[in-house]
Protein backbone atom coordinates (compact mmCIF):
# COMPACT_ATOMS: atom_id res chain seq x y z
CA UNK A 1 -164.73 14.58 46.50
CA UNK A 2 -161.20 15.13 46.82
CA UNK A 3 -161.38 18.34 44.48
CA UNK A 4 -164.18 19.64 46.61
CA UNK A 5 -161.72 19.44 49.89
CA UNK A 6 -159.13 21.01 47.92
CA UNK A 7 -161.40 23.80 46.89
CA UNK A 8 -162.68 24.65 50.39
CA UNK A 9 -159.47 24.63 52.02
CA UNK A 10 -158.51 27.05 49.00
CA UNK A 11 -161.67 29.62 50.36
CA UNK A 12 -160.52 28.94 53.97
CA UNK A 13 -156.67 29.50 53.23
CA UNK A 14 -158.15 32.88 51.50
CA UNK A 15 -160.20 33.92 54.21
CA UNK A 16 -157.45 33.25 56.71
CA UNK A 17 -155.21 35.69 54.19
CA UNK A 18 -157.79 38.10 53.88
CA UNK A 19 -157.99 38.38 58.05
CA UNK A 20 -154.21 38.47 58.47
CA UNK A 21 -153.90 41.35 55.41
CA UNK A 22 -156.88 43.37 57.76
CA UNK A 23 -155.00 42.81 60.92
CA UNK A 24 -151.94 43.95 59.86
CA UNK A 25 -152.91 46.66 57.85
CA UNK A 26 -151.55 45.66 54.64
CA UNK A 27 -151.84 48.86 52.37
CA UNK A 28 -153.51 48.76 49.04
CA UNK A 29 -150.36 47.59 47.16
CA UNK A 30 -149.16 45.20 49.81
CA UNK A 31 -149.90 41.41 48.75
CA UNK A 32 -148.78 37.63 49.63
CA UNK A 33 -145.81 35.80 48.01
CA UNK A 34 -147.02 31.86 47.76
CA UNK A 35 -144.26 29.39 48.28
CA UNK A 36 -144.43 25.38 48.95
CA UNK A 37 -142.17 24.78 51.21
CA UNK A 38 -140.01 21.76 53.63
CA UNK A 39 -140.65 22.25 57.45
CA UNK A 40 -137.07 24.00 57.14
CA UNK A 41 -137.87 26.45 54.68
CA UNK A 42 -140.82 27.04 56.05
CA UNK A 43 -139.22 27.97 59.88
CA UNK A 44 -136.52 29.82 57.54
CA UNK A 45 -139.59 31.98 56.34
CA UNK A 46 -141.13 32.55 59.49
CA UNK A 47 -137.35 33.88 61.20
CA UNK A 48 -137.31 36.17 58.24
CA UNK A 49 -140.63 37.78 57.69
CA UNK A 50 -143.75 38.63 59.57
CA UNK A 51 -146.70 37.95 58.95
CA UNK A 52 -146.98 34.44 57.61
CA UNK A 53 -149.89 31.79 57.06
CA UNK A 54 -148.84 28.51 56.48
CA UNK A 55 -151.30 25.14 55.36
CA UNK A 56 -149.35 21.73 56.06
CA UNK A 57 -150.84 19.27 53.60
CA UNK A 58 -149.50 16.01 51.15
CA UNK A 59 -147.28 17.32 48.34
CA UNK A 60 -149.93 16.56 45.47
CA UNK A 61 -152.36 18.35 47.19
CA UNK A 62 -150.63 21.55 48.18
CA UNK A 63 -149.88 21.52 44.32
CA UNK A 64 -153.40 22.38 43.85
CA UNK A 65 -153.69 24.21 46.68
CA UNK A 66 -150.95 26.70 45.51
CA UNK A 67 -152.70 26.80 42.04
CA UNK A 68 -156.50 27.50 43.45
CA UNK A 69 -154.93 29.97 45.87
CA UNK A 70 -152.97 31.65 43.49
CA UNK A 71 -155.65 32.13 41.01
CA UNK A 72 -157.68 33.13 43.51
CA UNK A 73 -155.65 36.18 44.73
CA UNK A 74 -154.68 36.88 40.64
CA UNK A 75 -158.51 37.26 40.24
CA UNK A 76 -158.36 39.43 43.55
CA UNK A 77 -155.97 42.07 42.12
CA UNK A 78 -153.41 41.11 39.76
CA UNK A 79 -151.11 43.76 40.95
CA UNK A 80 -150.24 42.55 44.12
CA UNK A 81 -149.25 38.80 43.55
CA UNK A 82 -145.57 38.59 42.60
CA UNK A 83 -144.39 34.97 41.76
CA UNK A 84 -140.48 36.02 41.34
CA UNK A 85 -139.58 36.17 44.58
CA UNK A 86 -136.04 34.68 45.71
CA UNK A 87 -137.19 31.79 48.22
CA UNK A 88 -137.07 28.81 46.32
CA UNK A 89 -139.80 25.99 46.42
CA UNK A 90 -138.74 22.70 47.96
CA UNK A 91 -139.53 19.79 45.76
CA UNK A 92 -141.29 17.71 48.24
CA UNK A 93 -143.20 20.48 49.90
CA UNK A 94 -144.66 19.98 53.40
CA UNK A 95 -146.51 23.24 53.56
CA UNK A 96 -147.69 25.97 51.62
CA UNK A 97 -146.67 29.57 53.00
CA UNK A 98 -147.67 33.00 52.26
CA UNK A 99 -145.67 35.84 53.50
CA UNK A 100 -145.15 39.30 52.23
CA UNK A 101 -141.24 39.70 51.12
CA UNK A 102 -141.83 43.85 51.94
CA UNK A 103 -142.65 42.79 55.63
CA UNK A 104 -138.92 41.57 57.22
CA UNK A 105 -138.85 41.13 60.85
């Protein structure tokens, strides 16, 4: 049951990424950097770049979260995923955040 929730939240998170990407008109090679994140990070990342979709969840399941939703946008276009980006992830994570690093505000 629990992996079920997981995995529709995982469709809805896309979705919501998917609608963001259209109403911002992210260009073909634009994509979403995936972070878990504290509430701090996570306000640091919304003062810094724009747009952002964030999922506030327990930490065990935005691990899987992160993973479907990852794998997910990999299967979408590998290209535009980068996991090296420079905000680190906070070890007891309170949310999961997309944001595009190319997109500052």
């Amino acid at each position: 049951m629990k992996n079920t929730t997981v995995e529709f939240q995982a469709r809805m998170y896309m979705f919501d990424l998917d609608n963001c990407a259209k109403e911002y008109w992210f260009k073909v090679g634009e994509g979403w950097d995936l972070c878990l994140a504290s509430s701090e990070q996570k306000a640091e990342l919304e003062k810094k770049y724009h747009p952002t979709v964030s999922e506030k969840g327990l930490p065990e399941m935005l691990l899987q979260l992160h993973t479907l939703v990852e794998s997910k946008l990999l299967k979408t276009n590998p290209e535009i995923l980068t996991s090296a980006h420079s905000e680190q992830m906070s070890a007891q994570p309170d949310f999961l955040v997309a944001f595009n690093r190319h997109r500052l505000r």
